[in-house]
C-alpha atoms as a PDB file:
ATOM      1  CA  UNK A   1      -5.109 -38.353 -16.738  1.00  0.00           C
ATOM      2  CA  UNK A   2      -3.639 -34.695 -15.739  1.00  0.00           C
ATOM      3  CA  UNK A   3      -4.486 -33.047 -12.972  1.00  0.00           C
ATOM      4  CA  UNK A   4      -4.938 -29.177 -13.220  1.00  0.00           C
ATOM      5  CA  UNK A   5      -3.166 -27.157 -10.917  1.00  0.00           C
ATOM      6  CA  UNK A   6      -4.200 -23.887  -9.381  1.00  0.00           C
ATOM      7  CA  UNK A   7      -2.660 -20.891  -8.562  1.00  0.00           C
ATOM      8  CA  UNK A   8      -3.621 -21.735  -5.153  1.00  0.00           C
ATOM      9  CA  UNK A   9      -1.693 -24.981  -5.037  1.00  0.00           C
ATOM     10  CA  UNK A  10       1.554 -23.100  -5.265  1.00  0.00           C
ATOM     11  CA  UNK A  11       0.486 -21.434  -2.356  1.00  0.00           C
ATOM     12  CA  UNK A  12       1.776 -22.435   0.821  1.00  0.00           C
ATOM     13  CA  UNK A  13      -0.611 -24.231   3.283  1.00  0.00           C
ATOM     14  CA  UNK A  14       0.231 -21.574   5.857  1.00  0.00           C
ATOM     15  CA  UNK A  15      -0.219 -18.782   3.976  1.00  0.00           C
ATOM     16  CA  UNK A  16      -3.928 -20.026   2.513  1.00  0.00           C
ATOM     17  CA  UNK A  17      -4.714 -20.141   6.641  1.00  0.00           C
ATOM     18  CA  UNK A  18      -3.267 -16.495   7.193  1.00  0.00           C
ATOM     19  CA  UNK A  19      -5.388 -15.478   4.212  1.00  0.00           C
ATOM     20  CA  UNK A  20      -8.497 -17.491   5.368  1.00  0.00           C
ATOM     21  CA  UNK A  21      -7.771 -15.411   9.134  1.00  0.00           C
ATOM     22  CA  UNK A  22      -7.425 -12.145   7.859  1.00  0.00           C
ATOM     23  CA  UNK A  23     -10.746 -12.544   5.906  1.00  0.00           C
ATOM     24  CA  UNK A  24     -12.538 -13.619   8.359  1.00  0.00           C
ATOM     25  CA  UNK A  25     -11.467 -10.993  10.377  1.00  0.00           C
ATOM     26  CA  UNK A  26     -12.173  -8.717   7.874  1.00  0.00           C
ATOM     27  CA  UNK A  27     -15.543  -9.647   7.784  1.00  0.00           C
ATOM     28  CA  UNK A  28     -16.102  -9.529  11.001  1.00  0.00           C
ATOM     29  CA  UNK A  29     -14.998  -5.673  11.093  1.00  0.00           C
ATOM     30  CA  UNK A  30     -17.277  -5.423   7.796  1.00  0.00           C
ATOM     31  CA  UNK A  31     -20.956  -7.164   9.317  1.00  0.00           C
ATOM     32  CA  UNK A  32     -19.696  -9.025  13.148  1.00  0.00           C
ATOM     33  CA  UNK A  33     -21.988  -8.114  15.564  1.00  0.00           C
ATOM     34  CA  UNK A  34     -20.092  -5.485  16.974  1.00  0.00           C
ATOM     35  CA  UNK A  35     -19.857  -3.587  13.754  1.00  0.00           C
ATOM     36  CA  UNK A  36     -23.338  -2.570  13.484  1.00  0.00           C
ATOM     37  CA  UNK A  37     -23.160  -1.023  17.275  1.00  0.00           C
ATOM     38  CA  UNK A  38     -19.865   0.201  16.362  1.00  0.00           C
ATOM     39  CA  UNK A  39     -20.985   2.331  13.398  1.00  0.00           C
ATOM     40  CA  UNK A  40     -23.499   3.425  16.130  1.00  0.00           C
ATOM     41  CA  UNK A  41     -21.480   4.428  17.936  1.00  0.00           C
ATOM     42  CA  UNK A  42     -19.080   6.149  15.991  1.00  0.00           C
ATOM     43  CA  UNK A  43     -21.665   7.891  13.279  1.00  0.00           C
ATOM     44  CA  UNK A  44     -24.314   8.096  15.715  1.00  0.00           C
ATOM     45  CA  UNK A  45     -28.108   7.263  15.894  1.00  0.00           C
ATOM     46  CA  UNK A  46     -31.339   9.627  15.392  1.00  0.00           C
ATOM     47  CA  UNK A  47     -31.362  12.654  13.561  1.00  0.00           C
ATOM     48  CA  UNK A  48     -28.005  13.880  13.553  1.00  0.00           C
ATOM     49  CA  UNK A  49     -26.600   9.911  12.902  1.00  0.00           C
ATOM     50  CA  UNK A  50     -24.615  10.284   9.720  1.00  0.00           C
ATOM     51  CA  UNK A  51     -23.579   7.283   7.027  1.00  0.00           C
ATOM     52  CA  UNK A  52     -19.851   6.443   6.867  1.00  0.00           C
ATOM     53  CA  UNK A  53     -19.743   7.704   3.130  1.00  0.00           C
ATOM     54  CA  UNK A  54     -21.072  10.873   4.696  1.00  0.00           C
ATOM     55  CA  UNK A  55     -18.251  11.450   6.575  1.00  0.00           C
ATOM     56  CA  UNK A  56     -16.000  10.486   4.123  1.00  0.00           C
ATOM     57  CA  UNK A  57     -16.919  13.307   1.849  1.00  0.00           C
ATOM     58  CA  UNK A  58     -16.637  15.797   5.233  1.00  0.00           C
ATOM     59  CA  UNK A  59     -13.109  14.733   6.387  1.00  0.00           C
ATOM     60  CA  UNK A  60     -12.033  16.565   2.544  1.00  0.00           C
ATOM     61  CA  UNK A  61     -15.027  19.141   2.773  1.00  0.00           C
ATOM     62  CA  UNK A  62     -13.551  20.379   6.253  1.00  0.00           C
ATOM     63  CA  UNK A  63     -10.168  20.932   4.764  1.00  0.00           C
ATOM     64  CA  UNK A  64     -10.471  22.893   2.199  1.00  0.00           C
ATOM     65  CA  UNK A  65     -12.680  26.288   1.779  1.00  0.00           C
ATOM     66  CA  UNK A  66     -15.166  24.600  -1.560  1.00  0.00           C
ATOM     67  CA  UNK A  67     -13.971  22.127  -4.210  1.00  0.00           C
ATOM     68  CA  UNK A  68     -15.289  20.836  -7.358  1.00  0.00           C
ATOM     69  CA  UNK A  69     -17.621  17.650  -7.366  1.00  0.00           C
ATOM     70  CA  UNK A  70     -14.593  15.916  -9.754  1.00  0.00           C
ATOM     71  CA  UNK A  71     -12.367  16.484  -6.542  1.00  0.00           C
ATOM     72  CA  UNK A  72     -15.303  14.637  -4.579  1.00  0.00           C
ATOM     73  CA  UNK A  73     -14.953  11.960  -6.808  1.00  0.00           C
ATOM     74  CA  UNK A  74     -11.392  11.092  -6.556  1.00  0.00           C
ATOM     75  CA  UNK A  75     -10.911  11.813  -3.136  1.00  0.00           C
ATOM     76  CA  UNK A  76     -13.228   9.359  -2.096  1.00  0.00           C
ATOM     77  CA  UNK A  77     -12.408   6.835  -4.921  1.00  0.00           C
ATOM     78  CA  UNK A  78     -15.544   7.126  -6.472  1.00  0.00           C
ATOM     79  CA  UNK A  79     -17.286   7.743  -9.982  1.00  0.00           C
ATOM     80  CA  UNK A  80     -18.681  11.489 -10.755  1.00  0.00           C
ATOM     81  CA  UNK A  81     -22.244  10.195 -10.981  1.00  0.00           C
ATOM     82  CA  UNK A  82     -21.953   8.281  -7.438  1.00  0.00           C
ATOM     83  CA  UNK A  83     -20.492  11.703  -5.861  1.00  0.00           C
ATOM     84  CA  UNK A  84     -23.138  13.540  -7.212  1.00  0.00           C
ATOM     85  CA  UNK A  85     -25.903  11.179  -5.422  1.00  0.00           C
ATOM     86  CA  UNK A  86     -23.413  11.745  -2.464  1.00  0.00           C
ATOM     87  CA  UNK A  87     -23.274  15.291  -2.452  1.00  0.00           C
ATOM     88  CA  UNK A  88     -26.897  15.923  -2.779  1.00  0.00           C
ATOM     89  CA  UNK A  89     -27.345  13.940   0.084  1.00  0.00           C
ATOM     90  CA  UNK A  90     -25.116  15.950   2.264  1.00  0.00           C
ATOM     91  CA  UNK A  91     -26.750  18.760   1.054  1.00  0.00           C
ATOM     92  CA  UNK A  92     -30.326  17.134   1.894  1.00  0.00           C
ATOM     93  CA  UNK A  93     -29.213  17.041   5.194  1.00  0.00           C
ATOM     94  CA  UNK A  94     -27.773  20.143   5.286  1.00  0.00           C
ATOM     95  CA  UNK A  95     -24.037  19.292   6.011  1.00  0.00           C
ATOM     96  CA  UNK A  96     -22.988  21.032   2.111  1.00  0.00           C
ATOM     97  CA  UNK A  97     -24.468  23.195   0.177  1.00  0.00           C
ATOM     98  CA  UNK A  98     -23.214  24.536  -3.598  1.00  0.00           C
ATOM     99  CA  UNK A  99     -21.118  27.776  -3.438  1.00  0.00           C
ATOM    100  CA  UNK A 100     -19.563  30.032  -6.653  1.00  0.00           C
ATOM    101  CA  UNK A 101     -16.261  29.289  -7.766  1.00  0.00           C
ATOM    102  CA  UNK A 102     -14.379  32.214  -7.154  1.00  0.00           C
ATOM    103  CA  UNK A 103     -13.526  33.454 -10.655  1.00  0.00           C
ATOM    104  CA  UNK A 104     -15.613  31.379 -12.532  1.00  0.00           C
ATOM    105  CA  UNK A 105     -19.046  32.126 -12.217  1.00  0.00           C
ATOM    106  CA  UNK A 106     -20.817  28.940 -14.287  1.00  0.00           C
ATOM    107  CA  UNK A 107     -18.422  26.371 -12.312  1.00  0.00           C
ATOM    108  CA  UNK A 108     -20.290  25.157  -8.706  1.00  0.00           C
ATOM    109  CA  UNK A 109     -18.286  24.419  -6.253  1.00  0.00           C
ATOM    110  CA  UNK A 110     -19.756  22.338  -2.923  1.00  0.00           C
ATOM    111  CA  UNK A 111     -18.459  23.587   0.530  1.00  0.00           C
ATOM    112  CA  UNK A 112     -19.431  22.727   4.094  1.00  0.00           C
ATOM    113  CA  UNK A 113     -22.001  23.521   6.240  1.00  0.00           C
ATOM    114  CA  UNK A 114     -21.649  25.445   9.815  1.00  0.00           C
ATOM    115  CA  UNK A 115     -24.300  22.364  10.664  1.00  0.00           C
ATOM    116  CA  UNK A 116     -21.755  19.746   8.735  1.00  0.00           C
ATOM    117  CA  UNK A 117     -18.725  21.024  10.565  1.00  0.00           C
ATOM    118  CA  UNK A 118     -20.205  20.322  13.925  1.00  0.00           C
ATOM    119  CA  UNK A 119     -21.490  16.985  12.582  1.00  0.00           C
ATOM    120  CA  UNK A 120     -17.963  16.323  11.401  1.00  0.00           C
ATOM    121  CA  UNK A 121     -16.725  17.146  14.659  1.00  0.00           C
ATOM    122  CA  UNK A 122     -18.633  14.916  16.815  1.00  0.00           C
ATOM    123  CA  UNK A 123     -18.316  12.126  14.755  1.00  0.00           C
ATOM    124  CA  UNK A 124     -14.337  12.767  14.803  1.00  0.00           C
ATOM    125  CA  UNK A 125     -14.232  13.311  18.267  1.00  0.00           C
ATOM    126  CA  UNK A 126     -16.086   9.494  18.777  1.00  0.00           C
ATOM    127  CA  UNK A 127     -14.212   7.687  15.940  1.00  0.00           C
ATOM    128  CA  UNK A 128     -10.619   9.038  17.436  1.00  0.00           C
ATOM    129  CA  UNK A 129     -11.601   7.988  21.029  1.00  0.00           C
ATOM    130  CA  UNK A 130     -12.753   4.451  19.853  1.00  0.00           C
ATOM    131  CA  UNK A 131      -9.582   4.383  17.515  1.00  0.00           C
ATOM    132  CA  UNK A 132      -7.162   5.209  20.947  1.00  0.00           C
ATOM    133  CA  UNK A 133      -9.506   3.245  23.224  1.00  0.00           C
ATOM    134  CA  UNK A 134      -8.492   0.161  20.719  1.00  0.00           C
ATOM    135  CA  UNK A 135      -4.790   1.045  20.361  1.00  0.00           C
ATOM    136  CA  UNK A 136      -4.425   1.668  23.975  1.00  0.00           C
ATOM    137  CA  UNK A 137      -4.633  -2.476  24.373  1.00  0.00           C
ATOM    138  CA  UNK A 138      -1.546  -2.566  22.470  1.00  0.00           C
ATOM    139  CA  UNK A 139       2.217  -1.185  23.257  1.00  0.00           C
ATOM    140  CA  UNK A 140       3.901   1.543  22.023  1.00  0.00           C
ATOM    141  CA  UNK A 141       5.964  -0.148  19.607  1.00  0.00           C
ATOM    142  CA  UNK A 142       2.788  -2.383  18.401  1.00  0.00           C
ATOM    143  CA  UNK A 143       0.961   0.361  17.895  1.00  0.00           C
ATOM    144  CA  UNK A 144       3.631   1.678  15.350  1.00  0.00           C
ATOM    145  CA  UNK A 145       4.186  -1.991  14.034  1.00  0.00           C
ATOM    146  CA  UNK A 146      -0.130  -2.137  13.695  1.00  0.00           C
ATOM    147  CA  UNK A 147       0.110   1.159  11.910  1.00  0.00           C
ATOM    148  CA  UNK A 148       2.494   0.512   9.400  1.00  0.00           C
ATOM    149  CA  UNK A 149       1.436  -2.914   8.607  1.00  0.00           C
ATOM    150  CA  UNK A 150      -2.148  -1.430   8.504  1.00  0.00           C
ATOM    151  CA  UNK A 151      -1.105   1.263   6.068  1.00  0.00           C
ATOM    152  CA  UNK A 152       0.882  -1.313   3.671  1.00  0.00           C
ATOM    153  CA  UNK A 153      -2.163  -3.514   3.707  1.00  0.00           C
ATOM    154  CA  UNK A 154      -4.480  -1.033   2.699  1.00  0.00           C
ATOM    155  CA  UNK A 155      -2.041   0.018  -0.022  1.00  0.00           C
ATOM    156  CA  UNK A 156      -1.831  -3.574  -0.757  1.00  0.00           C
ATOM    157  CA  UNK A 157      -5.537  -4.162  -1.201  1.00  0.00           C
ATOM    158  CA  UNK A 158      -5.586  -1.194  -3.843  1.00  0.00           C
ATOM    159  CA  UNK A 159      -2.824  -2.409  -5.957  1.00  0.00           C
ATOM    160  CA  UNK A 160      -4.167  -5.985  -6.143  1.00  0.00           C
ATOM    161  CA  UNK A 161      -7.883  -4.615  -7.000  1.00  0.00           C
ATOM    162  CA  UNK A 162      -6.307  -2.442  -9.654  1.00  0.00           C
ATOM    163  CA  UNK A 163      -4.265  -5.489 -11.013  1.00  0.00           C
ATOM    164  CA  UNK A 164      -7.625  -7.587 -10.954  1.00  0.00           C
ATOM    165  CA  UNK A 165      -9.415  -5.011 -13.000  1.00  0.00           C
ATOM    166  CA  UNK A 166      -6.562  -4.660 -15.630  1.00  0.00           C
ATOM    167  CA  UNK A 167      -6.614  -8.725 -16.337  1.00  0.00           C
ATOM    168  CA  UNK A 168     -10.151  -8.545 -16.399  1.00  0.00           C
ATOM    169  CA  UNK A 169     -10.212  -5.549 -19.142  1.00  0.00           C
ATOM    170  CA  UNK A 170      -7.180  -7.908 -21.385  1.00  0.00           C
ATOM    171  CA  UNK A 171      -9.041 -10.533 -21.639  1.00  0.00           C
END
């Protein structure tokens, strides 16, 4: 009788537990009990409270004087139809609304809202003062370490969901 071996049994024992820690933590920035006070806190409650994907599509619309919905799209990693849903939502709420392409008449641009950049300021103003409040628990030189490991693990993430997706289409 042969036994079948996993790709997880090549894995070392301490590595499955670091990989069992960070998800847990992960979840636990994703749905602990803080998070849903946290995204209070940060995004705000009553009627100007925004979503997260809200603010998403304002940290781009802030920088830049309009942009095409395509741009939306990519920026926030997203298909065209989803940034569409997005965008009309922001412009529900009055935080964008659909300008003129300069030169191009029959091309619609979406741009921010005076309303939307003081929305987008707020909530920036509360997410950076969590983000130092947090860091400040940490030295100097772990806040750097935090940072770049952060930054690499994020990167990480993408490249292993983009490798997933590839198998998936091969076979």
């Amino acid at each position: 009788m042969s036994v079948l071996k996993t790709q997880t049994d090549s894995v070392a024992e301490t590595d499955l537990e670091l990989a069992m820690r960070v998800g847990i933590a992960w979840r636990e920035l994703r749905r602990g009990a803080v998070a849903g006070n946290a995204r209070d806190v940060v995004y705000g409650v009553g009627g100007s409270a925004i979503e997260p994907g809200q603010m998403d599509a304002l940290d781009l619309l802030v920088t830049v004087p309009s942009c095409r919905m395509s741009e939306i799209a990519e920026y926030l990693h997203i298909d065209p139809s989803t940034a569409t849903r997005a965008v009309q939502r922001l412009i529900k709420d009055n935080l964008a609304e659909h300008v003129e392409h300069e030169g191009d008449g029959r091309v619609v641009n979406i741009a921010i809202t005076e309303r939307g950049r003081r929305i987008h300021g707020e909530v920036a103003e509360r997410r950076r003062n969590i983000l130092l409040r947090v860091l400040s628990d940490f030295s100097e030189d772990e806040r750097q370490q935090f940072t770049e490991l952060f930054e690499r693990f994020t990167a990480s993430i993408d490249t292993a969901v983009t490798e997933t997706i590839r198998k998936r289409r091969r076979h």
